[in-house]
Protein backbone atom coordinates (compact mmCIF):
# COMPACT_ATOMS: atom_id res chain seq x y z
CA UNK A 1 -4.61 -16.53 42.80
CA UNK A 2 -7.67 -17.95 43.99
CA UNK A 3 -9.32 -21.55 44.96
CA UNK A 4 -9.34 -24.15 47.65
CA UNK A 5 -5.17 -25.22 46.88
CA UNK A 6 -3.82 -21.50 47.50
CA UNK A 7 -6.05 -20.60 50.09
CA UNK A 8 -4.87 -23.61 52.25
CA UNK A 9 -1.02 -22.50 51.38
CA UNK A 10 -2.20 -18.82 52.54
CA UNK A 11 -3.31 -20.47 55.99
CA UNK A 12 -0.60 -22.55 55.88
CA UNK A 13 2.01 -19.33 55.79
CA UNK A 14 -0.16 -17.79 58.52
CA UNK A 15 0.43 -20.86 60.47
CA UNK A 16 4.01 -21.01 60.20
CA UNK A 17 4.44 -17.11 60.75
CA UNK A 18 2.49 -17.57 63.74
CA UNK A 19 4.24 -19.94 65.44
CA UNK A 20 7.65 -18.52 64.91
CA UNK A 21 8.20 -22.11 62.76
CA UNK A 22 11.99 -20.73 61.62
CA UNK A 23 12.51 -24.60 60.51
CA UNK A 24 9.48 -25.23 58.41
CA UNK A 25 9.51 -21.56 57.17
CA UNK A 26 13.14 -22.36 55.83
CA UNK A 27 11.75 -25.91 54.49
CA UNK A 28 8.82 -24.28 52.44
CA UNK A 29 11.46 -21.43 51.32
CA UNK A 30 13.92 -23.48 50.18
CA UNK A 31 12.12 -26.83 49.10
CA UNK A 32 12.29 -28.55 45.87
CA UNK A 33 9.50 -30.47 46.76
CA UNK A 34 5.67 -30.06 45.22
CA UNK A 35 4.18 -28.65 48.55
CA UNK A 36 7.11 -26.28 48.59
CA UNK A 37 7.11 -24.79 45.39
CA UNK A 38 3.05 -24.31 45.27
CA UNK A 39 3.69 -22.55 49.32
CA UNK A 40 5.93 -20.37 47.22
CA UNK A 41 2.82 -19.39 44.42
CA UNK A 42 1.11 -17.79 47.19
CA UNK A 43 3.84 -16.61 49.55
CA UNK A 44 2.99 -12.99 51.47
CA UNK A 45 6.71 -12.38 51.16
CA UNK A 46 6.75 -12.75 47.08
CA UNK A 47 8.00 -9.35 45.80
CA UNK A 48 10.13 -7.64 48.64
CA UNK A 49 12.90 -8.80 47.70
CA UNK A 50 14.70 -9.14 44.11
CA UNK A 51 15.18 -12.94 43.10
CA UNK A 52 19.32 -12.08 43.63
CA UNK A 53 19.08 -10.83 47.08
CA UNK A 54 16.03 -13.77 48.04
CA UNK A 55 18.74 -16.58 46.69
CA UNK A 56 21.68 -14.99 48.32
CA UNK A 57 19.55 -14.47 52.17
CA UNK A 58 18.72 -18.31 51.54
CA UNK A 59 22.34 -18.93 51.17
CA UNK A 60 23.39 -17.46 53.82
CA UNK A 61 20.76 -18.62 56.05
CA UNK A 62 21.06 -22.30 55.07
């Protein structure tokens, strides 16, 4: 994905992953809202892990 929306959620991951943010890492992971879901479109950690085992870390995490 390219253009001006995803590369700002790219930065935005960096950001977060760089500052250790656990808090707003776990808000843009598990976020209904618009900002959330389109942080989730471009998210570095898309892919390691099957959709299962992503729902069931969240679970246990939350």
């Amino acid at each position: 994905m390219t253009g001006q929306p995803h590369e700002r959620n790219l930065q935005r991951w960096r950001e977060l992953v760089d500052s250790s943010d656990l808090p707003g890492l776990h808000r843009v992971l598990t976020g209904l809202d618009r900002g959330s879901i389109e942080m989730r479109e471009v998210s570095p950690l898309s892919g390691l892990l099957p959709d299962e085992v992503r729902r069931d870390v969240l679970r246990l995490a939350g």
